[in-house]
PDB file of N, CA and C in Angstrom:
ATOM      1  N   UNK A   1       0.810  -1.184   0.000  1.00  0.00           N
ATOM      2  CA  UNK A   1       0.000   0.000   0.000  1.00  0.00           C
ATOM      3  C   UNK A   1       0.860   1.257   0.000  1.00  0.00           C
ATOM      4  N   UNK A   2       2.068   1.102   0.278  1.00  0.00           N
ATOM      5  CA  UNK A   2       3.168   2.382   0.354  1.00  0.00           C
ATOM      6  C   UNK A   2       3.950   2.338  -0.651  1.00  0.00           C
ATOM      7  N   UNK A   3       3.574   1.248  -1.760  1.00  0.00           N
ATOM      8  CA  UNK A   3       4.736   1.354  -3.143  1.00  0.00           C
ATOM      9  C   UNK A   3       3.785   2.073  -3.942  1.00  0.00           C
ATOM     10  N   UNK A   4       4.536   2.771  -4.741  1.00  0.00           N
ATOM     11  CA  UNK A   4       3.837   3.036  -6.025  1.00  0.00           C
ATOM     12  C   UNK A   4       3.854   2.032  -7.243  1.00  0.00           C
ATOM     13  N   UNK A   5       3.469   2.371  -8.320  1.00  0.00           N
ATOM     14  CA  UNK A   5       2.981   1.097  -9.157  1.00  0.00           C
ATOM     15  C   UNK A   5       3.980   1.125  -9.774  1.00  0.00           C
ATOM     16  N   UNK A   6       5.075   1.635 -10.120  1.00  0.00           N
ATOM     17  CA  UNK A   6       5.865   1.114 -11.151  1.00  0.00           C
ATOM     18  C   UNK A   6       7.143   0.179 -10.219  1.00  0.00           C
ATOM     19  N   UNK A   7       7.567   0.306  -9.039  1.00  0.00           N
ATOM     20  CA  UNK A   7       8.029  -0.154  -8.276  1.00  0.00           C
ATOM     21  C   UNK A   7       7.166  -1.474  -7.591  1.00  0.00           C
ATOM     22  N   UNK A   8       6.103  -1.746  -7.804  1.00  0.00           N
ATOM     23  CA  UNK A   8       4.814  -2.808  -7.368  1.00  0.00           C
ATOM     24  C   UNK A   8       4.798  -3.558  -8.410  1.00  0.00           C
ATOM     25  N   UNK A   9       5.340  -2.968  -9.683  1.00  0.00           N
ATOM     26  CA  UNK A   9       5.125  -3.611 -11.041  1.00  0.00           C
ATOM     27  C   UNK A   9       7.062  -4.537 -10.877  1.00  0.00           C
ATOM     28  N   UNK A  10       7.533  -3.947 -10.850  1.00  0.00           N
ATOM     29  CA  UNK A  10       9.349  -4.578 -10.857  1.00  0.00           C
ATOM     30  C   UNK A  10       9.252  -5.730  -9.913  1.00  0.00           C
ATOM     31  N   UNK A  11       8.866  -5.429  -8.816  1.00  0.00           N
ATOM     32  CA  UNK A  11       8.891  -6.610  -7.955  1.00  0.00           C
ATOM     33  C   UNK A  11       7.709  -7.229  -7.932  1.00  0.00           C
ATOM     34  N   UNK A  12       6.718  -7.480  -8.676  1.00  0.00           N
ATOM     35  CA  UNK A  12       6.121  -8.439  -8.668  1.00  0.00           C
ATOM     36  C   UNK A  12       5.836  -8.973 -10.095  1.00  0.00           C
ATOM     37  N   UNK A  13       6.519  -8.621 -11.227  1.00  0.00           N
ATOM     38  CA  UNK A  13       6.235  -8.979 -12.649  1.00  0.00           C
ATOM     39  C   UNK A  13       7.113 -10.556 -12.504  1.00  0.00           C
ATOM     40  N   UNK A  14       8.834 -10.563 -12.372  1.00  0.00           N
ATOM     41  CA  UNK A  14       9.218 -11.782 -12.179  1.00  0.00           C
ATOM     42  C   UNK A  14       9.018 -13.235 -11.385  1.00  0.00           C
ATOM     43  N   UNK A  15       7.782 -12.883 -10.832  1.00  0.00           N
ATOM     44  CA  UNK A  15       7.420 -14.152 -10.083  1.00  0.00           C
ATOM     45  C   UNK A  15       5.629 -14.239 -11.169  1.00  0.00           C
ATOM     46  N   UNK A  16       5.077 -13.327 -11.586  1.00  0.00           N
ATOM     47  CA  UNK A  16       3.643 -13.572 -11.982  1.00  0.00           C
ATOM     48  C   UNK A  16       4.212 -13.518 -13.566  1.00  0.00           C
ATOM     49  N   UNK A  17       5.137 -13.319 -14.087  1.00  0.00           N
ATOM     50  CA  UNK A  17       5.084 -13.535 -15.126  1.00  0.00           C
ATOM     51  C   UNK A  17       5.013 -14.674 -16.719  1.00  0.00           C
ATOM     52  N   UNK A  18       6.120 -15.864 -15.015  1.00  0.00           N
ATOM     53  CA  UNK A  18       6.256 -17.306 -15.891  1.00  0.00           C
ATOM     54  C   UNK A  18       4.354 -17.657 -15.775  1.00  0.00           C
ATOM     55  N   UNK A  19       3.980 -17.618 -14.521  1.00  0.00           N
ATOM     56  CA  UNK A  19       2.509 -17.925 -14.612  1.00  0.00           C
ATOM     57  C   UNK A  19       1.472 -17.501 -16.004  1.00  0.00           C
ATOM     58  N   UNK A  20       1.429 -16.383 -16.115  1.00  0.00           N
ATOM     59  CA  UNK A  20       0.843 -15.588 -17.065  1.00  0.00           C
ATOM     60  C   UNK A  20       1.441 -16.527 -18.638  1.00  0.00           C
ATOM     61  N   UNK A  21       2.629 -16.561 -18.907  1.00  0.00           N
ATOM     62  CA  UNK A  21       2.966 -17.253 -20.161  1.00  0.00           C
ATOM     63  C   UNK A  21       2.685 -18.577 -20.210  1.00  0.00           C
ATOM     64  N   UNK A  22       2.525 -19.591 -18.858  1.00  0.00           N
ATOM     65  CA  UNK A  22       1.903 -20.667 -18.781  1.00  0.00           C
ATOM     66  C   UNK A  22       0.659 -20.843 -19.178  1.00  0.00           C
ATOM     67  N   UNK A  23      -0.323 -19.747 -18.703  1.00  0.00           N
ATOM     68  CA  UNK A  23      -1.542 -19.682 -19.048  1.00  0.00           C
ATOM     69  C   UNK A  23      -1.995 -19.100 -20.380  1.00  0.00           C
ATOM     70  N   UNK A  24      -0.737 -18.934 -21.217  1.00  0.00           N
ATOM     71  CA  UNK A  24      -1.240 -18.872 -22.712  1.00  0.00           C
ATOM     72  C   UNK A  24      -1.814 -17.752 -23.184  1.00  0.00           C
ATOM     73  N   UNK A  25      -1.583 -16.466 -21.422  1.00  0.00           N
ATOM     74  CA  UNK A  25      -2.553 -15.166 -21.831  1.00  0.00           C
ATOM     75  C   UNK A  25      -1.520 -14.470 -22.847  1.00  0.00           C
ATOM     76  N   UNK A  26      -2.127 -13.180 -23.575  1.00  0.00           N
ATOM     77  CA  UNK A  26      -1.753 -12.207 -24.354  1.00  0.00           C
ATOM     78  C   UNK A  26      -0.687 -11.540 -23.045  1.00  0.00           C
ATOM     79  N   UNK A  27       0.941 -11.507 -23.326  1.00  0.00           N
ATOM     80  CA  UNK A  27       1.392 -10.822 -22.087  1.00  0.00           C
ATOM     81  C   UNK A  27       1.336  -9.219 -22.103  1.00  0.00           C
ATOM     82  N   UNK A  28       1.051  -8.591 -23.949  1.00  0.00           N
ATOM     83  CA  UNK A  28       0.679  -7.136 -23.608  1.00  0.00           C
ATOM     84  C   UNK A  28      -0.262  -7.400 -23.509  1.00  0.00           C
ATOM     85  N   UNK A  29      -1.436  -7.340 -23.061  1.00  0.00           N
ATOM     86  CA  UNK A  29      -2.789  -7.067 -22.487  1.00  0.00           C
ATOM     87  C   UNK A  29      -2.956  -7.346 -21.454  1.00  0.00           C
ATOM     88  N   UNK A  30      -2.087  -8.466 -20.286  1.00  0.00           N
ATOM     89  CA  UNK A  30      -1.439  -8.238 -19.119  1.00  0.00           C
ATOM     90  C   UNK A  30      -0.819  -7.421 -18.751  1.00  0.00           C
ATOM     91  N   UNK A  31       0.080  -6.847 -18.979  1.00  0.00           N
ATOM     92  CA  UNK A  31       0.705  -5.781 -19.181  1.00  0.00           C
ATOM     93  C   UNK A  31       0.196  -4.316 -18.862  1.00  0.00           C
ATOM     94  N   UNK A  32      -1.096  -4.156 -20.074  1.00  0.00           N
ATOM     95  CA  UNK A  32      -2.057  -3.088 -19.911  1.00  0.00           C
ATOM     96  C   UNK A  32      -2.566  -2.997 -18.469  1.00  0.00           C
ATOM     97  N   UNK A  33      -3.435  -4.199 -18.692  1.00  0.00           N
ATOM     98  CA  UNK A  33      -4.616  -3.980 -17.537  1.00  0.00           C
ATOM     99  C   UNK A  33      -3.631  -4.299 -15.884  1.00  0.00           C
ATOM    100  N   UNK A  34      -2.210  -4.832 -15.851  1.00  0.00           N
ATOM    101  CA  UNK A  34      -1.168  -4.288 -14.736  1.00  0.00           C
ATOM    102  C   UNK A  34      -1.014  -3.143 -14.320  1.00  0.00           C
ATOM    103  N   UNK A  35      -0.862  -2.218 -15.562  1.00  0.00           N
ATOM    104  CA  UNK A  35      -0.607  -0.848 -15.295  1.00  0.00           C
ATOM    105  C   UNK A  35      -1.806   0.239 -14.896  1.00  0.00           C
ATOM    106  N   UNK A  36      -2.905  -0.484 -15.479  1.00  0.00           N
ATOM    107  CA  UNK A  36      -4.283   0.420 -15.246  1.00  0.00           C
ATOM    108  C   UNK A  36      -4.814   0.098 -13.973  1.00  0.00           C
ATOM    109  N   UNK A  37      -4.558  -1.322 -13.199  1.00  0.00           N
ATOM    110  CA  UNK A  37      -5.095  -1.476 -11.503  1.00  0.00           C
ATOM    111  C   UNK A  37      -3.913  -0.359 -11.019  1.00  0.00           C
ATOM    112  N   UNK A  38      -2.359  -0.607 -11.279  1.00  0.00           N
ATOM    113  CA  UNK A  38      -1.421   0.400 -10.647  1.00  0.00           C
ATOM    114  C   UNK A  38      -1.979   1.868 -10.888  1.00  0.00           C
ATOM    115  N   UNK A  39      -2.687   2.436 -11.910  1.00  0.00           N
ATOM    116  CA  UNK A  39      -3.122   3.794 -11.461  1.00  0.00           C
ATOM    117  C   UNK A  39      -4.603   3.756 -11.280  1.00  0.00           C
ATOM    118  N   UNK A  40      -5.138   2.961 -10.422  1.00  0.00           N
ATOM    119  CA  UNK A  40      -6.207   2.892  -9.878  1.00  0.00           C
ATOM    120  C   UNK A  40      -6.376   2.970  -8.575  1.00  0.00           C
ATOM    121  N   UNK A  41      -4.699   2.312  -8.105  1.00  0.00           N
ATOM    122  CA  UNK A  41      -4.735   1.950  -6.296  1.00  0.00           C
ATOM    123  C   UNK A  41      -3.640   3.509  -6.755  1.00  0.00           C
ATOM    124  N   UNK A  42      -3.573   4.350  -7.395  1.00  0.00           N
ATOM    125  CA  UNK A  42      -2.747   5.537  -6.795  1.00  0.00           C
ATOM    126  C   UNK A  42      -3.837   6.452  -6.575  1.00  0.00           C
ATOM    127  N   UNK A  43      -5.462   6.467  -7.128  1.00  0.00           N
ATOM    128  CA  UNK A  43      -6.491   7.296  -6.938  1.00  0.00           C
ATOM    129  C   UNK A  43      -7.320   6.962  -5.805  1.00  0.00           C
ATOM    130  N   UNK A  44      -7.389   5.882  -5.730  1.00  0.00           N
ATOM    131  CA  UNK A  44      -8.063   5.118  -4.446  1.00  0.00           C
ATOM    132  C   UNK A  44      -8.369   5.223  -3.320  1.00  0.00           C
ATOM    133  N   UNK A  45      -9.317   5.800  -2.671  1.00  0.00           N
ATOM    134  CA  UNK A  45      -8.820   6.161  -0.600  1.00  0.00           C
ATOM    135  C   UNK A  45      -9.281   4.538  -0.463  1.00  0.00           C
ATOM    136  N   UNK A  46      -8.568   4.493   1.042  1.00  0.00           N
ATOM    137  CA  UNK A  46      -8.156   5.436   1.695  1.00  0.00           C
ATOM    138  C   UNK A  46      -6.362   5.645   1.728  1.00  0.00           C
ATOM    139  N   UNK A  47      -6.131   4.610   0.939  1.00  0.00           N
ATOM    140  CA  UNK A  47      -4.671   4.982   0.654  1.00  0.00           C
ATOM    141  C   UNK A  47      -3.962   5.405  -0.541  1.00  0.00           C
ATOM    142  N   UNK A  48      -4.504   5.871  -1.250  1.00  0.00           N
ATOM    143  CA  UNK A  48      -3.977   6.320  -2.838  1.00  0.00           C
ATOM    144  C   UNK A  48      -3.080   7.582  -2.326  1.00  0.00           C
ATOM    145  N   UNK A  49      -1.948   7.132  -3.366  1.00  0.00           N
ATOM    146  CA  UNK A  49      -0.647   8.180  -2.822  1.00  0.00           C
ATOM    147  C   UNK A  49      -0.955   9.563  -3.427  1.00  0.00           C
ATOM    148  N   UNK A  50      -2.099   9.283  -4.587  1.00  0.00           N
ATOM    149  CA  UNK A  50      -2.543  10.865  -5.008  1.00  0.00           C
ATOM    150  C   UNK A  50      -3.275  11.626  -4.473  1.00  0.00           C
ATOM    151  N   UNK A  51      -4.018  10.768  -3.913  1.00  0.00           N
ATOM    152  CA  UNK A  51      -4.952  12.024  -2.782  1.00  0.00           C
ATOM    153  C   UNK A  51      -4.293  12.858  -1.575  1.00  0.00           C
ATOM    154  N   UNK A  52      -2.860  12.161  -0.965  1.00  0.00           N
ATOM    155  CA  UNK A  52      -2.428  12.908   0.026  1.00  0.00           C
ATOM    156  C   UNK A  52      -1.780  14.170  -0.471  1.00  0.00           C
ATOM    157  N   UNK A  53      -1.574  13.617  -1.996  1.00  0.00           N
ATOM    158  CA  UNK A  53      -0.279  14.897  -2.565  1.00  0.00           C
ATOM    159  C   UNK A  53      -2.317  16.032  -3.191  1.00  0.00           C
ATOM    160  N   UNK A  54      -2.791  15.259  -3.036  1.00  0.00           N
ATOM    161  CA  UNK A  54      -4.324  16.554  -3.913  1.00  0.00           C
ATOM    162  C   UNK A  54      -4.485  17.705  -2.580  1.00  0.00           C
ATOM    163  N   UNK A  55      -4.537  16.746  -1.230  1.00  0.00           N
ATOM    164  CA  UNK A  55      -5.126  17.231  -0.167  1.00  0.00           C
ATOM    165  C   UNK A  55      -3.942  18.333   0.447  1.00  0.00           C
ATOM    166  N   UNK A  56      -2.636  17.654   0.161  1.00  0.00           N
ATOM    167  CA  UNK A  56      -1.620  19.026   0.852  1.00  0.00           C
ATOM    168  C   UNK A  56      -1.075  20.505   0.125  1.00  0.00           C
ATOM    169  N   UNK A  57      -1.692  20.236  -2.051  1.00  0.00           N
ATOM    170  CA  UNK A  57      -1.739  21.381  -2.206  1.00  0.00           C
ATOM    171  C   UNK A  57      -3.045  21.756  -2.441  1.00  0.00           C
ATOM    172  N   UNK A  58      -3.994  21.043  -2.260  1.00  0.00           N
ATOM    173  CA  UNK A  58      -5.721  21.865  -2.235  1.00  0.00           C
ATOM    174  C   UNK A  58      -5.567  22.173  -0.533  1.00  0.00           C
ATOM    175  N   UNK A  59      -5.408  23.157  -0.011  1.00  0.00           N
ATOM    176  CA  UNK A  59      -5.487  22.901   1.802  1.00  0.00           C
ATOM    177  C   UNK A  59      -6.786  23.457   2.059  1.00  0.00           C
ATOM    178  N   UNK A  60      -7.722  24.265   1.411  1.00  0.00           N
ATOM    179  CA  UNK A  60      -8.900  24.294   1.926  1.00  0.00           C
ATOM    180  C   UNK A  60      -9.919  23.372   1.578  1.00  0.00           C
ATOM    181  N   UNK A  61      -9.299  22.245   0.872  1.00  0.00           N
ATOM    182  CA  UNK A  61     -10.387  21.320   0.855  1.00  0.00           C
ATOM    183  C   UNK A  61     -10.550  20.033   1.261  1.00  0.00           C
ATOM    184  N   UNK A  62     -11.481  19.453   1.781  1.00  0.00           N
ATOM    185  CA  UNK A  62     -11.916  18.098   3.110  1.00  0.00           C
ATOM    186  C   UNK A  62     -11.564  17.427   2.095  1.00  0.00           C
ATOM    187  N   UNK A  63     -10.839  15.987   2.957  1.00  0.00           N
ATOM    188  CA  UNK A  63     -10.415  14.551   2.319  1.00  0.00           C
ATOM    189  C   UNK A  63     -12.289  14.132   1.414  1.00  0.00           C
ATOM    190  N   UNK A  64     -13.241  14.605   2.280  1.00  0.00           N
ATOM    191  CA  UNK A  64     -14.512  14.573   1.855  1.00  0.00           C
ATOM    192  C   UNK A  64     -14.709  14.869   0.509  1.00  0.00           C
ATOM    193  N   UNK A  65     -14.418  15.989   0.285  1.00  0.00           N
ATOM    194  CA  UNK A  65     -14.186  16.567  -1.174  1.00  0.00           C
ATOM    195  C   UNK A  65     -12.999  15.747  -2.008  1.00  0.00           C
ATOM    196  N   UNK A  66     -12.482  15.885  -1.538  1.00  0.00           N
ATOM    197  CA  UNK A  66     -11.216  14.805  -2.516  1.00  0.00           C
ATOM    198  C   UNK A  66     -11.763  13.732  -2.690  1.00  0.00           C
ATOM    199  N   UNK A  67     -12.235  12.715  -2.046  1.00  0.00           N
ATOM    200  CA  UNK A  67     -12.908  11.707  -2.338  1.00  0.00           C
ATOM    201  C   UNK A  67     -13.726  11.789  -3.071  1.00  0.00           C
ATOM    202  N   UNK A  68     -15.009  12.612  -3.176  1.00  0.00           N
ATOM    203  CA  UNK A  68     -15.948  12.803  -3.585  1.00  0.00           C
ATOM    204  C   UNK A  68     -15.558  13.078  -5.445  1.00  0.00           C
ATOM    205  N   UNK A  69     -14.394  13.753  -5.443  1.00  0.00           N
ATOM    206  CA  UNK A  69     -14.018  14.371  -6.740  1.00  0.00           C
ATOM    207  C   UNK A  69     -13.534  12.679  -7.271  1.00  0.00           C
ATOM    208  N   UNK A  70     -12.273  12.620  -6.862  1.00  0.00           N
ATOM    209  CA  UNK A  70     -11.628  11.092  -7.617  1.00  0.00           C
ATOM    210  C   UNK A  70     -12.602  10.406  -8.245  1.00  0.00           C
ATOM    211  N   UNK A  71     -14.338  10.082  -7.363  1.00  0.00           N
ATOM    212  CA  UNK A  71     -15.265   8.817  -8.310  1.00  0.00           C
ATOM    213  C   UNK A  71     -14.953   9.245  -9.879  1.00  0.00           C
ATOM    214  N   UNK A  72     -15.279  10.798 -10.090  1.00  0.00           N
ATOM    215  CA  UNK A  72     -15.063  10.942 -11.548  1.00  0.00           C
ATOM    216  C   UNK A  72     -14.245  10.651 -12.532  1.00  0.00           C
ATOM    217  N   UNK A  73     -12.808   9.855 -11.779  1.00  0.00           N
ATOM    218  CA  UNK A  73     -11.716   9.252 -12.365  1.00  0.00           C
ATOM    219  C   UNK A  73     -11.873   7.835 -12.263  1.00  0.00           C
ATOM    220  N   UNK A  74     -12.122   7.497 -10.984  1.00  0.00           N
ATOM    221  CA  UNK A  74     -12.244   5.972 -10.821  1.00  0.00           C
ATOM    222  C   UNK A  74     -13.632   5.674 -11.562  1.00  0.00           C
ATOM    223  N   UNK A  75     -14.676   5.569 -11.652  1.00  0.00           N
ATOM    224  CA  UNK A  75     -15.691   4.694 -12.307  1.00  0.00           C
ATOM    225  C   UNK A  75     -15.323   4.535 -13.965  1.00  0.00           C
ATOM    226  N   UNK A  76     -14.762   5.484 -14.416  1.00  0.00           N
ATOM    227  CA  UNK A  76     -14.460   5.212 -16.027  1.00  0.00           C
ATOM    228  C   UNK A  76     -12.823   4.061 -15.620  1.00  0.00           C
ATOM    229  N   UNK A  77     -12.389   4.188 -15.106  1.00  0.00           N
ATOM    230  CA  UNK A  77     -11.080   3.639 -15.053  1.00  0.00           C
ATOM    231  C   UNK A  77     -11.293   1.368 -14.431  1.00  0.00           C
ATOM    232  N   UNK A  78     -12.765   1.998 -13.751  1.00  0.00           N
ATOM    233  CA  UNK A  78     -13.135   0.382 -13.696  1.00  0.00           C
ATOM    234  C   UNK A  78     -14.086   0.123 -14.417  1.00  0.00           C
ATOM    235  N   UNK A  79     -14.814   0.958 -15.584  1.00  0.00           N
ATOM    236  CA  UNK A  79     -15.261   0.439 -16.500  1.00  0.00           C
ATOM    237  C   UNK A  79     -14.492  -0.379 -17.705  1.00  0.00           C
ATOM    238  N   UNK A  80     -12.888   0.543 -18.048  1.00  0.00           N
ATOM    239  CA  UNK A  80     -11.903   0.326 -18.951  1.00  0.00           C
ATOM    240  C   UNK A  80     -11.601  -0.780 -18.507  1.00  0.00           C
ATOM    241  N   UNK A  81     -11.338  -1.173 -16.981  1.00  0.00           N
ATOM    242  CA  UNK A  81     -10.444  -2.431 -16.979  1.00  0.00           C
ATOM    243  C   UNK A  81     -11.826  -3.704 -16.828  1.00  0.00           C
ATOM    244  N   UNK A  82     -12.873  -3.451 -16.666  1.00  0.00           N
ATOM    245  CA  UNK A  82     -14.231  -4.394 -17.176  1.00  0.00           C
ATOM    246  C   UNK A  82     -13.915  -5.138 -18.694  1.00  0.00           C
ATOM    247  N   UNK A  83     -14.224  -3.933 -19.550  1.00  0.00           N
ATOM    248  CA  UNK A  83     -13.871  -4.094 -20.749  1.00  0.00           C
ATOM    249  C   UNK A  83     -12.523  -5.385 -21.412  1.00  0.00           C
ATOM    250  N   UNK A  84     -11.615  -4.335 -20.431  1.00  0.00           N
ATOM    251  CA  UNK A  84      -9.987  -5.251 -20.805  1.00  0.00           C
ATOM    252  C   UNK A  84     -10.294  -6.826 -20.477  1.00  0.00           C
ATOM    253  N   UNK A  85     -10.540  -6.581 -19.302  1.00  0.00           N
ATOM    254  CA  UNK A  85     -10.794  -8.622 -18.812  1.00  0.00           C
ATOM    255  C   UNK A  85     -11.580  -9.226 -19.571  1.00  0.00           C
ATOM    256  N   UNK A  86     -12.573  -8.898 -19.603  1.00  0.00           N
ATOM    257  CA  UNK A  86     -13.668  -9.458 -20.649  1.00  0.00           C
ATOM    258  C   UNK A  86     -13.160  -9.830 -22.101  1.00  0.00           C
ATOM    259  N   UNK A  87     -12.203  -8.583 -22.622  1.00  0.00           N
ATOM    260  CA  UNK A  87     -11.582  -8.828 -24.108  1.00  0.00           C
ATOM    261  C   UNK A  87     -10.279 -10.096 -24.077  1.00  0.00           C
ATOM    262  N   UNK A  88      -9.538  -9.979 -22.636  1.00  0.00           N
ATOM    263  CA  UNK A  88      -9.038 -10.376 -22.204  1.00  0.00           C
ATOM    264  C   UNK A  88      -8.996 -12.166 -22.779  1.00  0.00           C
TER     265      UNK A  88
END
């Protein structure tokens, strides 16, 4: 919960990766939809590393409001990765 995704992606691609080629998936379209959960858990409360950096230069505005704003990023971003699995 304290890594960011491209560092979440390095250390965990070489152990999920022989899996993934076992299973015969497309490894860019693994790939994709890797990188699109990684900027999903950076928008995310209650721990997304972007909301602390939204909330310390917005300072008059409630984690309430920050939250409230992000759905408008997150619901299209778990519609896209709906899509991906399904095409998947």
């Amino acid at each position: 919960m304290f890594i960011d995704s491209v560092s979440l992606i390095l250390m965990t691609l070489p152990v999920i990766f022989p899996i993934i080629a076992a299973s015969r998936l497309d490894p860019i379209w693994f790939g994709v939809i890797m990188v699109k959960f990684g900027e999903l858990g950076l928008i995310l409360p209650p721990v997304g590393m972007n909301l602390y950096v939204i909330k310390r230069v917005a300072l008059d505005s409630s984690r309430g409001d920050i939250y409230k704003g992000v759905t408008w990023f997150a619901v299209p971003d778990f519609c896209t990765l709906t899509i991906f699995i399904l095409l998947l």
